[in-house]
Protein backbone atom coordinates (compact mmCIF):
# COMPACT_ATOMS: atom_id res chain seq x y z
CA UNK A 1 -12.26 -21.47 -13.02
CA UNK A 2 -10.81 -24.47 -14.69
CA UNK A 3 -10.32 -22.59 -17.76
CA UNK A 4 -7.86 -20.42 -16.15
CA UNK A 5 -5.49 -22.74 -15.00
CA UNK A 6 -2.73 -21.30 -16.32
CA UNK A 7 -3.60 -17.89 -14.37
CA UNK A 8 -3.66 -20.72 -11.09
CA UNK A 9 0.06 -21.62 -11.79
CA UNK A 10 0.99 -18.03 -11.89
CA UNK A 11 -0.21 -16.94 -9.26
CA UNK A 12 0.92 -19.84 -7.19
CA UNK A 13 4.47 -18.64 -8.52
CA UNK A 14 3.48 -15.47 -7.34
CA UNK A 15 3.00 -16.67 -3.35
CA UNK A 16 6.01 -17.99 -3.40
CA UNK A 17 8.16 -15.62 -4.92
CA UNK A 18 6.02 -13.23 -1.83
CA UNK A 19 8.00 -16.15 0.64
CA UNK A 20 11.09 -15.71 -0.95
CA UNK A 21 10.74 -11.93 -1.02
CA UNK A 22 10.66 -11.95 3.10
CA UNK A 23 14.33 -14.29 2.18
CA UNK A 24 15.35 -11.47 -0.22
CA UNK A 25 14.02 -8.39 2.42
CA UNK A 26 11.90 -6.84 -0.48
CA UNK A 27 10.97 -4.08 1.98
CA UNK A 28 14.36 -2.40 1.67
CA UNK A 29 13.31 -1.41 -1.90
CA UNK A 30 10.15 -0.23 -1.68
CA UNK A 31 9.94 3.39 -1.24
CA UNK A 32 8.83 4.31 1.83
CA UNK A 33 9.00 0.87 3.34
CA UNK A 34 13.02 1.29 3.03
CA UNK A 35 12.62 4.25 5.45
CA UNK A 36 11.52 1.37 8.45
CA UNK A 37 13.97 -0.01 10.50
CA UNK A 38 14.71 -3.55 9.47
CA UNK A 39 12.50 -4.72 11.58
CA UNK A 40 9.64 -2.72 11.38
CA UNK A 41 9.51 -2.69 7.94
CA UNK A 42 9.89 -7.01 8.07
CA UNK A 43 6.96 -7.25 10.26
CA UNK A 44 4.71 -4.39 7.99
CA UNK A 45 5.50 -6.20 4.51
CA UNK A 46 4.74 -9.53 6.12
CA UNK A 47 1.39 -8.63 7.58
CA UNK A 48 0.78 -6.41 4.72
CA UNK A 49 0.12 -9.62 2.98
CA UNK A 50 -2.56 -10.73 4.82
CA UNK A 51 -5.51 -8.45 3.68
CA UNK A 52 -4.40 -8.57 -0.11
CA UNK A 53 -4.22 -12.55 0.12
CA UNK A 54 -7.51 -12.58 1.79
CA UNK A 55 -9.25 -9.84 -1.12
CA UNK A 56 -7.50 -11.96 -3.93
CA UNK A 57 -8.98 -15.41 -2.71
CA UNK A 58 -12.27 -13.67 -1.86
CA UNK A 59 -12.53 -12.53 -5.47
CA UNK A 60 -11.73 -16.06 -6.70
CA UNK A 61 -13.91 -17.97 -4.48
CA UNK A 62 -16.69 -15.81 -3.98
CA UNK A 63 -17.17 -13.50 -6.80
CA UNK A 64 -19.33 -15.68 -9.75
CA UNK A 65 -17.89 -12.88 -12.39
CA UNK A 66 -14.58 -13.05 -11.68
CA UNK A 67 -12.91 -12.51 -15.04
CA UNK A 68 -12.33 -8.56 -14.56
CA UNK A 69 -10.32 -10.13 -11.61
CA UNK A 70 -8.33 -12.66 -12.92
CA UNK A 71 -7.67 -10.73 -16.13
CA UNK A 72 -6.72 -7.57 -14.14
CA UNK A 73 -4.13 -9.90 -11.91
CA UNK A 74 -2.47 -11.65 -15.05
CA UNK A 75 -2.04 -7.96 -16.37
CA UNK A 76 -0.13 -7.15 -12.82
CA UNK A 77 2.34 -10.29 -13.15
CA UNK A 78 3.42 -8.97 -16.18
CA UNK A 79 3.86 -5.65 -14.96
CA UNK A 80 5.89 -7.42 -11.99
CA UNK A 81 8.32 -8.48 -13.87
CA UNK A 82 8.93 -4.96 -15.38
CA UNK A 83 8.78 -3.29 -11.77
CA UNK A 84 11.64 -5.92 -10.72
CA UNK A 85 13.69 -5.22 -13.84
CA UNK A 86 13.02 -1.48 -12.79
CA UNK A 87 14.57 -1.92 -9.21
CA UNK A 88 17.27 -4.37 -10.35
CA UNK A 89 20.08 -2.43 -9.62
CA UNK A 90 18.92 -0.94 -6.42
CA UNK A 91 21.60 -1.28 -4.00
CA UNK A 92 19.33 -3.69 -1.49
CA UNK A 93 18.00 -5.52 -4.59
CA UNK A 94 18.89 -9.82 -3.17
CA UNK A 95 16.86 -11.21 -6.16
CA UNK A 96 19.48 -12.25 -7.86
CA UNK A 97 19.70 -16.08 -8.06
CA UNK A 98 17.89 -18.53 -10.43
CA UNK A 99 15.01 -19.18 -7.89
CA UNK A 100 13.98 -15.99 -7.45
CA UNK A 101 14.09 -15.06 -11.44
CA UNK A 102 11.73 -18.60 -11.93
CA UNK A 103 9.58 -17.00 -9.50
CA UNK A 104 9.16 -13.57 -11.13
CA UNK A 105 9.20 -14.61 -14.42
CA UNK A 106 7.06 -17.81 -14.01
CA UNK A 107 4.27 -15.69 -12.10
CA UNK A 108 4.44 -13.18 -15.04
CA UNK A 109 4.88 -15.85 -18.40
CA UNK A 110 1.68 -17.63 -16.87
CA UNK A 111 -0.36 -14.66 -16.66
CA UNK A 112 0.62 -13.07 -20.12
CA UNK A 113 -0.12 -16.71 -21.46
CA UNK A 114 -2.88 -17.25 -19.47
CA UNK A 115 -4.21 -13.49 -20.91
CA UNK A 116 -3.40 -14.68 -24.70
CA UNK A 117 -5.13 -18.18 -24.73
């Protein structure tokens, strides 16, 4: 694992731009999800997180062969960065500041360099 610890720094980038995406209500861009009351769809994209935090560390700290893994997840915070630029003009779209474009893009540079090296 210490090889990838570029791909460690992205995705820790990654959790936190999923804390400031509760600040930013990401749920009221998500298809579907946007169809929730405000609450509803708060407290489904919060525990939502649970089970795909839990299968991500299980494949990191329990999987021996876990290279598909971590080379599948850089390739995802690339495309993360294209699916925000996709949505950046929805009307409910609140990442807008500097913290929350480090987040995405940091979370995304780390796992295309992360991929490369």
């Amino acid at each position: 694992m210490a090889e990838h610890f570029l791909f460690l720094i992205g995705i820790s980038f990654l959790i936190v731009h999923e804390m400031d995406a509760i600040r930013c209500k990401e749920w009221r861009i998500y298809p579907g999800l946007s169809l929730l009351s405000e609450k509803s769809g708060q407290i489904f994209f919060v525990f939502a997180h649970i089970p795909l935090l839990f299968i991500m560390f299980y494949q990191l700290i329990f999987i021996s062969n876990n290279n598909a893994f971590i080379k599948g997840f850089d390739i995802f915070m690339i495309v993360h960065i294209g699916l925000h630029l996709l949505f950046l003009r929805h009307k409910n779209n609140e990442f807008r500041d500097w913290i929350s474009w480090t987040l995405i893009l940091g979370a995304g540079l780390f796992g295309l360099t992360d991929l490369l090296i």
